[in-house]
N, C-alpha and C. Protein backbone atom coordinates (compact mmCIF):
# COMPACT_ATOMS: atom_id res chain seq x y z
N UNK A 1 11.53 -6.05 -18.64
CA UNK A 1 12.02 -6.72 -17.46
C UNK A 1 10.83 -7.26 -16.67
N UNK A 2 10.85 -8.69 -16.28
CA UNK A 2 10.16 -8.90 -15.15
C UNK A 2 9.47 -8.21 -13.91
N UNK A 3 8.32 -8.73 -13.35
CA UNK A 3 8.14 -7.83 -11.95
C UNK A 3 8.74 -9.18 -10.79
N UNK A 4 8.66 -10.24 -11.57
CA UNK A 4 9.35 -11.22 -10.38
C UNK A 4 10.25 -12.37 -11.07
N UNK A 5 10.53 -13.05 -10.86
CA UNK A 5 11.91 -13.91 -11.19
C UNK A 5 12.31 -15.03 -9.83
N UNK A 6 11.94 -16.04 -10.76
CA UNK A 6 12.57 -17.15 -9.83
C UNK A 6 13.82 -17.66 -10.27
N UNK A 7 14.42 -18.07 -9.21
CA UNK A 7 16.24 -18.59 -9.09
C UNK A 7 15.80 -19.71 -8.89
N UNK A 8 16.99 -20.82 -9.66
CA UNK A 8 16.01 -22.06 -9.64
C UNK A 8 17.86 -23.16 -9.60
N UNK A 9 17.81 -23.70 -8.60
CA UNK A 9 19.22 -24.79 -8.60
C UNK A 9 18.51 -26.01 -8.73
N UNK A 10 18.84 -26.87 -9.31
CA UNK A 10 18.71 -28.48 -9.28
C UNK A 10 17.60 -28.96 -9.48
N UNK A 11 16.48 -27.97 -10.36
CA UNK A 11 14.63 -28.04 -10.28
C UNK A 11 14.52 -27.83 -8.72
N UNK A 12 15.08 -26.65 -7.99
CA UNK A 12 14.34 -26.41 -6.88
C UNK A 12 14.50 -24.99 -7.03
N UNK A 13 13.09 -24.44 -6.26
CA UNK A 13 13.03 -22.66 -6.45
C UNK A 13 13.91 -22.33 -5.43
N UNK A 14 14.73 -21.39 -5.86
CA UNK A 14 15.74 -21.00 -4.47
C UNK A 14 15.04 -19.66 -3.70
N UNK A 15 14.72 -18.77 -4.66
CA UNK A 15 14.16 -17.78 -4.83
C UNK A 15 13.62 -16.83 -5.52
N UNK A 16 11.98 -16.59 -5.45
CA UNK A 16 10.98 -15.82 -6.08
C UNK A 16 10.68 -14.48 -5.54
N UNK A 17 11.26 -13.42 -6.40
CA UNK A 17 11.20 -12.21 -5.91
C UNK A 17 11.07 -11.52 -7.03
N UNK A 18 11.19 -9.98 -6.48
CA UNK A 18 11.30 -9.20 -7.77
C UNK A 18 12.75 -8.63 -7.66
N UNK A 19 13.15 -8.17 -8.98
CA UNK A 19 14.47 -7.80 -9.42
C UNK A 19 14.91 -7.32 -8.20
N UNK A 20 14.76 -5.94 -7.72
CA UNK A 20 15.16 -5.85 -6.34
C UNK A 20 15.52 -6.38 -5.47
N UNK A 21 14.56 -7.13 -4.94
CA UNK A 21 14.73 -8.17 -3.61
C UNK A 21 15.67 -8.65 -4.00
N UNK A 22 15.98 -9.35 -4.97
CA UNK A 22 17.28 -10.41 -5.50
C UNK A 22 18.25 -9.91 -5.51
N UNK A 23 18.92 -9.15 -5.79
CA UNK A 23 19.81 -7.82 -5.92
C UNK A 23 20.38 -7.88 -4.40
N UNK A 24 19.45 -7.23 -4.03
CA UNK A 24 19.77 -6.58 -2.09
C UNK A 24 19.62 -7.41 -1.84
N UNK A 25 18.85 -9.05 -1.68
CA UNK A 25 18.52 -9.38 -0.21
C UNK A 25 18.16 -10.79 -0.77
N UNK A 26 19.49 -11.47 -1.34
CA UNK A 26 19.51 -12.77 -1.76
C UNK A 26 19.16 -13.73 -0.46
N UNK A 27 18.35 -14.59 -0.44
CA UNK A 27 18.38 -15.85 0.42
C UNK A 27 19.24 -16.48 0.79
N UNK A 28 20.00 -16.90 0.29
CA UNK A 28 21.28 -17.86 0.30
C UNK A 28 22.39 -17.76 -0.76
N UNK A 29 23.80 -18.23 -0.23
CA UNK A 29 24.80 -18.14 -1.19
C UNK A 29 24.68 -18.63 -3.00
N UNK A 30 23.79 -19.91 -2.87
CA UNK A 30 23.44 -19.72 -4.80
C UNK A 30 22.78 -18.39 -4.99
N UNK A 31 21.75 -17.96 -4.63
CA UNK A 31 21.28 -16.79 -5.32
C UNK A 31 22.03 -15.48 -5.51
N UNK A 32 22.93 -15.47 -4.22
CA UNK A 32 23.76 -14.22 -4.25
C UNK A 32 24.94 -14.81 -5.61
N UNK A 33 25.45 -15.49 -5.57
CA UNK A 33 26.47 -15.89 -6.48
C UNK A 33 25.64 -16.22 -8.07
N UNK A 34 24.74 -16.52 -8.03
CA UNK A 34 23.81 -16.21 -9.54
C UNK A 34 23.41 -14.98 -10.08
N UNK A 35 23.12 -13.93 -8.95
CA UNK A 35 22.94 -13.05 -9.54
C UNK A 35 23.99 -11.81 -10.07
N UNK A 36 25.45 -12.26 -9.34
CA UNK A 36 26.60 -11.76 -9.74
C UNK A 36 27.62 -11.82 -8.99
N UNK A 37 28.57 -11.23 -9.28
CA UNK A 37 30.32 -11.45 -8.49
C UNK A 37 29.69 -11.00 -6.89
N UNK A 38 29.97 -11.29 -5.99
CA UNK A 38 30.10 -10.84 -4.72
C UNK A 38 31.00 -10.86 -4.05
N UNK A 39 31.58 -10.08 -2.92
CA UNK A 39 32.53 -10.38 -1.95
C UNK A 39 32.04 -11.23 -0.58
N UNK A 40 32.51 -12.33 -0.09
CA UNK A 40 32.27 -12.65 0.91
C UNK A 40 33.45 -13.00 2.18
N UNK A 41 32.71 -12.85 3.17
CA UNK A 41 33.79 -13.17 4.66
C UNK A 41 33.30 -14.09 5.68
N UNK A 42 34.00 -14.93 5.79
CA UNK A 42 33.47 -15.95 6.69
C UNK A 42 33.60 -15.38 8.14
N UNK A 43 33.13 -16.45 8.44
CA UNK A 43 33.07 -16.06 10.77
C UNK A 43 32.11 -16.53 11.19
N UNK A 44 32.34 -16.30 11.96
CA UNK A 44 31.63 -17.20 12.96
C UNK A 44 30.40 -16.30 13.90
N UNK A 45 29.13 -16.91 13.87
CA UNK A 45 27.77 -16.29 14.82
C UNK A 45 28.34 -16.42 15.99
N UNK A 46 27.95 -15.15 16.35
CA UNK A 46 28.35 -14.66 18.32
C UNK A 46 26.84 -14.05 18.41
N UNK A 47 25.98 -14.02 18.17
CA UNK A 47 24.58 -13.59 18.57
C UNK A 47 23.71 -13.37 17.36
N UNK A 48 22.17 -13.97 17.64
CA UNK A 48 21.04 -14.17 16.90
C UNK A 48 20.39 -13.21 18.11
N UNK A 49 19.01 -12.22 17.18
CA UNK A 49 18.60 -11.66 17.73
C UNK A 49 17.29 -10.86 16.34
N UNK A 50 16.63 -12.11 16.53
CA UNK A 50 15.35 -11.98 15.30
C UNK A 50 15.62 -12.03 14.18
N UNK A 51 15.93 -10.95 13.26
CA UNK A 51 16.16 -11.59 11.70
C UNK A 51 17.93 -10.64 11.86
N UNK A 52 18.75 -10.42 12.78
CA UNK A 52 19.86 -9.96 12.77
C UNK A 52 21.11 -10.57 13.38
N UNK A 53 22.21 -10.86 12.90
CA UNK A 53 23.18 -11.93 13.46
C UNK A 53 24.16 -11.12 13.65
N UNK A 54 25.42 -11.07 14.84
CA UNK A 54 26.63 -10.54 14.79
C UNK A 54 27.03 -11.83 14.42
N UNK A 55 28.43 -11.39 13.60
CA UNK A 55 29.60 -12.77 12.88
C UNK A 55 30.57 -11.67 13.45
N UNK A 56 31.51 -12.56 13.81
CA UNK A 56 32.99 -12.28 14.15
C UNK A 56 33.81 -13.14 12.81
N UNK A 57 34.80 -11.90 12.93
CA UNK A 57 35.50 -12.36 11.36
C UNK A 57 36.93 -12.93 12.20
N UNK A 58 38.09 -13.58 11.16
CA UNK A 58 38.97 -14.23 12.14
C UNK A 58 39.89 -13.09 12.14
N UNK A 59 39.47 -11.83 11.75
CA UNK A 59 41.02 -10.79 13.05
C UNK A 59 39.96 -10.22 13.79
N UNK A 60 38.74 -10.49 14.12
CA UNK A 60 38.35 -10.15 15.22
C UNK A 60 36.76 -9.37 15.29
N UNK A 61 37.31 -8.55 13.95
CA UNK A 61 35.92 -7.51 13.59
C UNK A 61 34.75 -8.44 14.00
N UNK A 62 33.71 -7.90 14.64
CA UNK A 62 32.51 -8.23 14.48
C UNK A 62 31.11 -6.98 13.50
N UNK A 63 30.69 -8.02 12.94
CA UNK A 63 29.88 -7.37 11.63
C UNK A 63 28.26 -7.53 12.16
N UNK A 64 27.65 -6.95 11.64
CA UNK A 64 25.80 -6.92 12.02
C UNK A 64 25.21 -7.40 10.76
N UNK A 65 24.65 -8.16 10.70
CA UNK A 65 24.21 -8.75 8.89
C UNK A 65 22.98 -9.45 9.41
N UNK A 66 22.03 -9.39 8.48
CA UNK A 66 21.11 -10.43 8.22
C UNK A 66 21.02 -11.92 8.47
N UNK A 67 20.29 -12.31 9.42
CA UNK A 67 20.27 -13.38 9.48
C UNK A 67 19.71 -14.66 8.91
N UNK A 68 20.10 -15.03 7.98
CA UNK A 68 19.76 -15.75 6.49
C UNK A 68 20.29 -17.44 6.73
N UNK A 69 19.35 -18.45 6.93
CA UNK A 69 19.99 -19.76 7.50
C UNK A 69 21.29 -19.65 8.46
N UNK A 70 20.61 -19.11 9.60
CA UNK A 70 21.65 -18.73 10.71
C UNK A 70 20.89 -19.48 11.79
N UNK A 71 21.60 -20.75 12.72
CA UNK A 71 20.39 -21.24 13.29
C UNK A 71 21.06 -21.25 14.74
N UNK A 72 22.49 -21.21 14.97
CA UNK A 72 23.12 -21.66 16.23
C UNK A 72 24.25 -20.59 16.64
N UNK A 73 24.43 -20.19 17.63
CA UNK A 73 25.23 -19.07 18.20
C UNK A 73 26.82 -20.51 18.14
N UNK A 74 27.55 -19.88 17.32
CA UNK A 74 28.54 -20.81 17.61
C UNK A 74 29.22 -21.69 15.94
N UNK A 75 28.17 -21.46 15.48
CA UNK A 75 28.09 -21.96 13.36
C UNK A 75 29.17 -21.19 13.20
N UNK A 76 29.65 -21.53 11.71
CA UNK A 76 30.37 -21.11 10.85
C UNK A 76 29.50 -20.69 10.09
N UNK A 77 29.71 -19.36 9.12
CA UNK A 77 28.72 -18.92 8.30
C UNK A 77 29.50 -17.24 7.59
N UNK A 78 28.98 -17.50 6.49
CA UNK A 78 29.46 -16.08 5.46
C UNK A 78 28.64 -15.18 4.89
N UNK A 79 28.71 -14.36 4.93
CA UNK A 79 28.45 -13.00 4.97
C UNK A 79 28.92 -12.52 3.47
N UNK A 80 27.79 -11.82 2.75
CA UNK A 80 27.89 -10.58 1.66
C UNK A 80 27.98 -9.64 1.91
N UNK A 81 28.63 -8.42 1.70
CA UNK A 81 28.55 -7.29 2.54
C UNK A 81 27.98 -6.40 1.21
N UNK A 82 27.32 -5.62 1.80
CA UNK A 82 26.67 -4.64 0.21
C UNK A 82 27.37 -3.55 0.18
């Protein structure tokens, strides 16, 4: 097995990591969905706060997740949950 591995869409690197990192802590929805089945939930950002975002889901839950191309309090945006 590799110590690192690049994810690669359209001849562009999506992401260069090692097995791990990719696994847990995909960059963006191609990498999470390349590297296998996932569950996801949409909602909406109600607060940025360094590399951590609350999303409100539409019955209400609000979730604490990673903030991964999260740029505006107010976006639409989805969530992997591990």
């Amino acid at each position: 097995m590799s110590n690192r591995i690049a994810v690669f869409n359209d001849g562009h690197v999506q992401q260069l990591s090692t097995p791990d990192e990719l696994y847990e802590r995909p960059v963006n929805s191609f990498v999470a969905h390349f590297i296998g089945e996932n569950n996801t939930i949409s909602g909406v950002v109600k607060n940025i706060d360094g590399d951590e975002a609350l999303i409100e889901t539409a019955s209400g839950e609000v979730i604490k997740a990673r903030a991964v191309l999260v740029n505006t309090v107010g976006d639409k945006s989805t969530i992997s949950p591990s």
